[in-house]
N, C-alpha and C. Protein backbone atom coordinates (compact mmCIF):
# COMPACT_ATOMS: atom_id res chain seq x y z
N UNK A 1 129.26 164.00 61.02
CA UNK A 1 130.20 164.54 60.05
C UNK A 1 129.47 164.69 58.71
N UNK A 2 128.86 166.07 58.59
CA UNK A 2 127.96 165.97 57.04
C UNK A 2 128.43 166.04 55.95
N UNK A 3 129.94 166.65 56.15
CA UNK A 3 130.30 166.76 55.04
C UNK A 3 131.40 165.45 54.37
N UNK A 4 131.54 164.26 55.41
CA UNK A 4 131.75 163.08 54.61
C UNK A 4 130.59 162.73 54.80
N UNK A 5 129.58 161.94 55.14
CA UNK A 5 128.74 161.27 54.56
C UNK A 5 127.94 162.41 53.40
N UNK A 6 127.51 163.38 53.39
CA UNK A 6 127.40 163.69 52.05
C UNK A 6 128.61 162.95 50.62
N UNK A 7 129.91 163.45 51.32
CA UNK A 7 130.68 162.77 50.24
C UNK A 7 130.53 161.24 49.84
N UNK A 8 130.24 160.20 50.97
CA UNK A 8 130.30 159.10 50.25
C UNK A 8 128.98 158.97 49.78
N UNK A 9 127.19 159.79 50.33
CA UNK A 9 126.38 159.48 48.98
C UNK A 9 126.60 159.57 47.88
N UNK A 10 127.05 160.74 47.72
CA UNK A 10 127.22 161.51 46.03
C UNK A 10 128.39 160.39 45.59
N UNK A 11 129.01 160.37 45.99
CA UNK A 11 130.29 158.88 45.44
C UNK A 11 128.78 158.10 45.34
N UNK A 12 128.01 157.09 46.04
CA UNK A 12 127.53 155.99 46.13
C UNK A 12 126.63 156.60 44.99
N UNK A 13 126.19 157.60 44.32
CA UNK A 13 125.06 157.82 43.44
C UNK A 13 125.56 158.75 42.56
N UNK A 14 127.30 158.59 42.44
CA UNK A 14 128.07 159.28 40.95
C UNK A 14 127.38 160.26 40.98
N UNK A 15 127.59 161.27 41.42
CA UNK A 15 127.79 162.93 40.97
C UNK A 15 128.31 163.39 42.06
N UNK A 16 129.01 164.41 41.74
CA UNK A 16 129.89 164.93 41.99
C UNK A 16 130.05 165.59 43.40
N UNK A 17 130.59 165.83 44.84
CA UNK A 17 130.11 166.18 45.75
C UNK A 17 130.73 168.12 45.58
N UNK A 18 129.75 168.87 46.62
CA UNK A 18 130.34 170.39 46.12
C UNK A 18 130.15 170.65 47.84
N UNK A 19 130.92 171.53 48.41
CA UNK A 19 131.15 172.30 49.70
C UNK A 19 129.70 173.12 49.67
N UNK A 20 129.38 173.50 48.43
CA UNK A 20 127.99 174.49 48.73
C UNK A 20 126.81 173.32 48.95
N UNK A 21 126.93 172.30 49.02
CA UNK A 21 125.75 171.53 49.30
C UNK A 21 125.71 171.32 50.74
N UNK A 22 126.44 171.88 51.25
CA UNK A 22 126.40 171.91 53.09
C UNK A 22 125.90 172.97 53.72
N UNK A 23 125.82 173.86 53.06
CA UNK A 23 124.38 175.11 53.51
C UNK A 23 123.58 175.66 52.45
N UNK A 24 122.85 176.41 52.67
CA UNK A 24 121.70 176.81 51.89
C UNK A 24 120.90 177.95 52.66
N UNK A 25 120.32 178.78 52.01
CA UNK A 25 119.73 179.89 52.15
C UNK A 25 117.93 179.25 53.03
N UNK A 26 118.29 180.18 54.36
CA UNK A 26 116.78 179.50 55.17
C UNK A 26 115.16 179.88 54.52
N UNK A 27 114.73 179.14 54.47
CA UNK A 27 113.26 179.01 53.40
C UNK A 27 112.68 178.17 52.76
N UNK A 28 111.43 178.09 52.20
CA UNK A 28 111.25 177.18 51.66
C UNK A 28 111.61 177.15 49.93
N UNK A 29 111.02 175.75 49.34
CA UNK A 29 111.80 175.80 47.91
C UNK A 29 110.49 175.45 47.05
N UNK A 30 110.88 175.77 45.87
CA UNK A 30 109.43 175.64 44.92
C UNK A 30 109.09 174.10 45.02
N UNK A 31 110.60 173.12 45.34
CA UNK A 31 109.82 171.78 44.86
C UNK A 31 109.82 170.57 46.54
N UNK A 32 109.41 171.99 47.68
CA UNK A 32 109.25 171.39 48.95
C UNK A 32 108.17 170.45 48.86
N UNK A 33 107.13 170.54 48.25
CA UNK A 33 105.58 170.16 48.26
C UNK A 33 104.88 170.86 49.08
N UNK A 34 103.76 170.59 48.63
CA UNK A 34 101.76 170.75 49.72
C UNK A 34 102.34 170.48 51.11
N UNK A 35 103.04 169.57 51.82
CA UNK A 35 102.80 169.26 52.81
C UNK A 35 104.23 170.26 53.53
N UNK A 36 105.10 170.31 52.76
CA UNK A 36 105.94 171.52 53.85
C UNK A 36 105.91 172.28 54.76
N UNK A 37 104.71 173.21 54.21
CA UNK A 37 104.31 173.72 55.29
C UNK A 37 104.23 173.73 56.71
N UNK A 38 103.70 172.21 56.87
CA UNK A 38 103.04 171.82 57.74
C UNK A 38 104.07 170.80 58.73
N UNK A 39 105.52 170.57 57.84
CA UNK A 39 106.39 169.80 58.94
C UNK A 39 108.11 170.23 58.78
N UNK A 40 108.11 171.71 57.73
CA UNK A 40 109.88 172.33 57.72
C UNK A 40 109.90 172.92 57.93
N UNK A 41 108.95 173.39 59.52
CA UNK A 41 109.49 174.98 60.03
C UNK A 41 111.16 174.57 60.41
N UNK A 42 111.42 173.93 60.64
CA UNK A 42 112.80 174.03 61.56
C UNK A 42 113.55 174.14 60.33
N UNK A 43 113.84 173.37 58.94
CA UNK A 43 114.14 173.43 57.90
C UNK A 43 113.97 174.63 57.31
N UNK A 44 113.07 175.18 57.33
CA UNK A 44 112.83 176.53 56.99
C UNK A 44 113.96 177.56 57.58
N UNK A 45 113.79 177.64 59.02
CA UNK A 45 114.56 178.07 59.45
C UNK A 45 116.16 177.80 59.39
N UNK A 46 116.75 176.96 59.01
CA UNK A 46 117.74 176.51 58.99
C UNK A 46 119.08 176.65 57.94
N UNK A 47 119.79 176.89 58.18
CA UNK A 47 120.78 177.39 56.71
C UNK A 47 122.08 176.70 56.88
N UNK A 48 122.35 175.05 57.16
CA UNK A 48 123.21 174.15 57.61
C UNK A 48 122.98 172.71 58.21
N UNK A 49 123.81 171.95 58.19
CA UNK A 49 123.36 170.85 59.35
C UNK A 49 123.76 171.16 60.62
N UNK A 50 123.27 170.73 61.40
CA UNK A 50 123.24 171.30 63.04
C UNK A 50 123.72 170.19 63.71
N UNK A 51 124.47 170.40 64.81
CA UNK A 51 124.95 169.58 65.46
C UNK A 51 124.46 168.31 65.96
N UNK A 52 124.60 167.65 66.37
CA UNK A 52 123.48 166.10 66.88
C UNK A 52 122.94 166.41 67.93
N UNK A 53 121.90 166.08 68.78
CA UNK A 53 121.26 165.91 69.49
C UNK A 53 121.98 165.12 70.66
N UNK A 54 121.93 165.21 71.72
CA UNK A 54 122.54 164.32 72.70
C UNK A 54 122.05 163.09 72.80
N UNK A 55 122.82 162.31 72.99
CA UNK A 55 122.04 160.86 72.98
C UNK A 55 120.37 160.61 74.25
N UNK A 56 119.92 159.82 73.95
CA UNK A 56 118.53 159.51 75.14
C UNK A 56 118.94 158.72 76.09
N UNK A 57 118.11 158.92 77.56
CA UNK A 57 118.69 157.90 77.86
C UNK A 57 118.32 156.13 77.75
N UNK A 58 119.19 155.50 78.50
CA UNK A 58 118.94 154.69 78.07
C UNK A 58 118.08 153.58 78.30
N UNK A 59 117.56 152.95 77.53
CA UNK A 59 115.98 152.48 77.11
C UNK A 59 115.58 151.14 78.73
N UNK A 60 114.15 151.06 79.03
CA UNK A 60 114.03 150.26 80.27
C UNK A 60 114.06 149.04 80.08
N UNK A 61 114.63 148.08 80.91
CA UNK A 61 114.70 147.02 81.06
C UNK A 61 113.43 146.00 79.48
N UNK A 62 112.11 146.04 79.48
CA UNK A 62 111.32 145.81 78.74
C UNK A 62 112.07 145.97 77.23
N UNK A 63 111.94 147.53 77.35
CA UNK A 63 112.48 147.87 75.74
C UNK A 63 113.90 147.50 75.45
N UNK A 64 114.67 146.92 76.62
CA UNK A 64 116.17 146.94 76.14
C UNK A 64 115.88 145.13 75.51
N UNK A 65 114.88 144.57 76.03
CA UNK A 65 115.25 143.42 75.34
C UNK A 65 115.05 143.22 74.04
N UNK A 66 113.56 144.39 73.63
CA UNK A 66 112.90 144.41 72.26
C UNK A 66 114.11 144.64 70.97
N UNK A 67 114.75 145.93 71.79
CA UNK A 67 115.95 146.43 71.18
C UNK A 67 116.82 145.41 70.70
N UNK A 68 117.32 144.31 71.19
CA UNK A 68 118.33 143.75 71.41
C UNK A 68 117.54 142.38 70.20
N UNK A 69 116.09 142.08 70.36
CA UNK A 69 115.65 141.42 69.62
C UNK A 69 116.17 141.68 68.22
N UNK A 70 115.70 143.10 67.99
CA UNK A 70 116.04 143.74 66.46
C UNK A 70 116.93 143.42 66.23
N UNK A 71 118.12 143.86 66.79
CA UNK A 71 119.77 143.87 66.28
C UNK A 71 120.33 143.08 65.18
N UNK A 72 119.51 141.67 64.98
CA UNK A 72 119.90 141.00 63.64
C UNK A 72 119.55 141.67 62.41
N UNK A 73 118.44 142.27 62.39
CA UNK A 73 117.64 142.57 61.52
C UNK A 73 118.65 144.47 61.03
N UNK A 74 118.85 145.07 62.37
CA UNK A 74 119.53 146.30 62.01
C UNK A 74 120.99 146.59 61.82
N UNK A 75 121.69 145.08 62.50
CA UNK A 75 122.59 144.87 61.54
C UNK A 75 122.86 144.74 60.30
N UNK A 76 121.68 143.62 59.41
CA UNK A 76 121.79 143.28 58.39
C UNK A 76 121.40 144.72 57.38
N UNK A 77 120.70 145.85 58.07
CA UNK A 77 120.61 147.01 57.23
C UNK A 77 121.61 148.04 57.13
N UNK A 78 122.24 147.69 58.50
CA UNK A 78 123.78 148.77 58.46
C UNK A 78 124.93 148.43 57.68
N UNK A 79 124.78 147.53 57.08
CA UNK A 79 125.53 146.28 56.47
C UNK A 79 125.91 147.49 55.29
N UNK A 80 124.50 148.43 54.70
CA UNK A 80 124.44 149.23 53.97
C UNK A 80 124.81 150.18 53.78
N UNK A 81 124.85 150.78 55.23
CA UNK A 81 124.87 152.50 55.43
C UNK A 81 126.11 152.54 54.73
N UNK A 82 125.86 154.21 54.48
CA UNK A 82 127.12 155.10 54.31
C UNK A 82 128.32 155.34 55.05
């Protein structure tokens, strides 16, 4: 949903949220940087946020425990999110 979590950054960093900050003209911008080039073709191309990606599946036995290790740690950062 981009256009609430846009709304609660701009709330979380006071200014003001606007409907035109949810698309934009496809291209690059004067203050992309040197390295643009080289990693916003898709951005380039792009004039919106795009739908999500389907989820992966899900992770093997090994990695599900690593995963599960983290969880204190990515809790305590979601603690944050928007």
């Amino acid at each position: 949903d981009p256009a609430r979590t846009l709304h609660a950054l701009c709330q979380s960093i006071d200014i003001p949220f606007e409907t035109a900050m949810l698309s934009w003209e496809p291209g690059p911008r004067a203050d992309d940087g040197v390295w643009a080039p080289a990693w916003y073709d898709r951005v380039y191309a792009s004039t919106g946020f795009a739908s999500p990606r389907p989820l992966p599946p899900p992770l093997a036995a090994p990695l599900e425990r690593l995963a599960e290790a983290g969880m204190p740690s990515f809790d305590r950062l979601r603690a944050h999110a928007l």
